[in-house]
Each structure stands twice: as C-alpha cells, then as structure tokens.
Protein backbone atom coordinates (compact mmCIF):
# COMPACT_ATOMS: atom_id res chain seq x y z
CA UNK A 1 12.87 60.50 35.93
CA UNK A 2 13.49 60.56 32.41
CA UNK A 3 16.55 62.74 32.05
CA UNK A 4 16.82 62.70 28.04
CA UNK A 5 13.36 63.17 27.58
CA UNK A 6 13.12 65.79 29.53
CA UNK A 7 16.38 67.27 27.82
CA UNK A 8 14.52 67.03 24.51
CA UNK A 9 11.14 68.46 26.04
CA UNK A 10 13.09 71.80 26.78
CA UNK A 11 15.18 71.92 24.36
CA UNK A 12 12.19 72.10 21.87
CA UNK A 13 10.70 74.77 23.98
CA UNK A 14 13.91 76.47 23.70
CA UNK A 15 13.07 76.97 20.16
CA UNK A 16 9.54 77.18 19.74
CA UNK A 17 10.13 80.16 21.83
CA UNK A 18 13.13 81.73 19.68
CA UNK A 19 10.72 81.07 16.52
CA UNK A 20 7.69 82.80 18.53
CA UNK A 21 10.28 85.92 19.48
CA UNK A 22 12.06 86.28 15.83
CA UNK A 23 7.66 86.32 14.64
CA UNK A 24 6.78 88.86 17.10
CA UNK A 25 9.35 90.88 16.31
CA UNK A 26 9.19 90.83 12.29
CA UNK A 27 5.30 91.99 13.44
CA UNK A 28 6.25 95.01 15.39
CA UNK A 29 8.74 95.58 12.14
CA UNK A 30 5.79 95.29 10.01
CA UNK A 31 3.33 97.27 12.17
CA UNK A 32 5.85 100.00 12.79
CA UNK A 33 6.73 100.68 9.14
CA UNK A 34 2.37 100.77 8.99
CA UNK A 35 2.54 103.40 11.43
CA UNK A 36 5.48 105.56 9.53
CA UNK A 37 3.61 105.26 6.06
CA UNK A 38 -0.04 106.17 7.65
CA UNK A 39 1.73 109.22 9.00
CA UNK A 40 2.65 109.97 5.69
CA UNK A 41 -0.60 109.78 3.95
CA UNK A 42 -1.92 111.83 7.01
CA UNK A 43 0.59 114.79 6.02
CA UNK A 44 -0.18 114.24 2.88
CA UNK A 45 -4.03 114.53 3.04
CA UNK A 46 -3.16 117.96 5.35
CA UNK A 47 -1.17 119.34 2.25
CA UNK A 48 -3.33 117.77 -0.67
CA UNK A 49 -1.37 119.98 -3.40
CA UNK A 50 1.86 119.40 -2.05
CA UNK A 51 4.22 118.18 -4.68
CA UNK A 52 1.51 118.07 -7.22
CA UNK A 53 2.83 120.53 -9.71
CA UNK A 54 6.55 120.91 -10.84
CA UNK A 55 8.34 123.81 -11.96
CA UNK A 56 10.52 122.62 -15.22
CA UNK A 57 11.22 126.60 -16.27
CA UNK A 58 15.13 127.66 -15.98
C-alpha cells in the first residue's frame, strides 16, 4: 500500500469538498436573497401606487 499517496489522495478530497460546501452555500445565499427581493416586487405589483407620490406640504 502506498501510505503517502493515499494521504495526499484524501487530503485533496478533503478540500475539493470544503471548496464544493463554501460554493453551495454562497448559492443558497444568492438564491435566498432572489427569493426576498421577488417577494418584494410581488408586494409591490399588489400595491402598484404605493410610495409613488410624496407629500412635501408642512
């Protein structure tokens, strides 16, 4: 058996699967921050005049 080798083989595994867990998770960042602004735009399109006009008398 090839001790070292195989030391090396799973010690790049090690990190190719850190660097496929710290992706994954910057997608579910990404999708969820999707999610929040299409909920947004949803309220929004319920309440089209919403924040349209401003009242500037005193």
């Amino acid at each position: 058996m090839d001790i070292p080798g195989l030391s090396v083989a799973m010690s790049q595994a090690n990190v190719i699967n850190d660097v496929n867990i710290a992706v994954l998770s910057k997608t579910l960042d990404t999708v969820e921050e999707s999610g929040e602004l299409m909920i947004q735009m949803m309220e929004q399109s319920v309440n089209p005049h919403l924040g349209a006009n401003i009242d500037v008398r005193v």
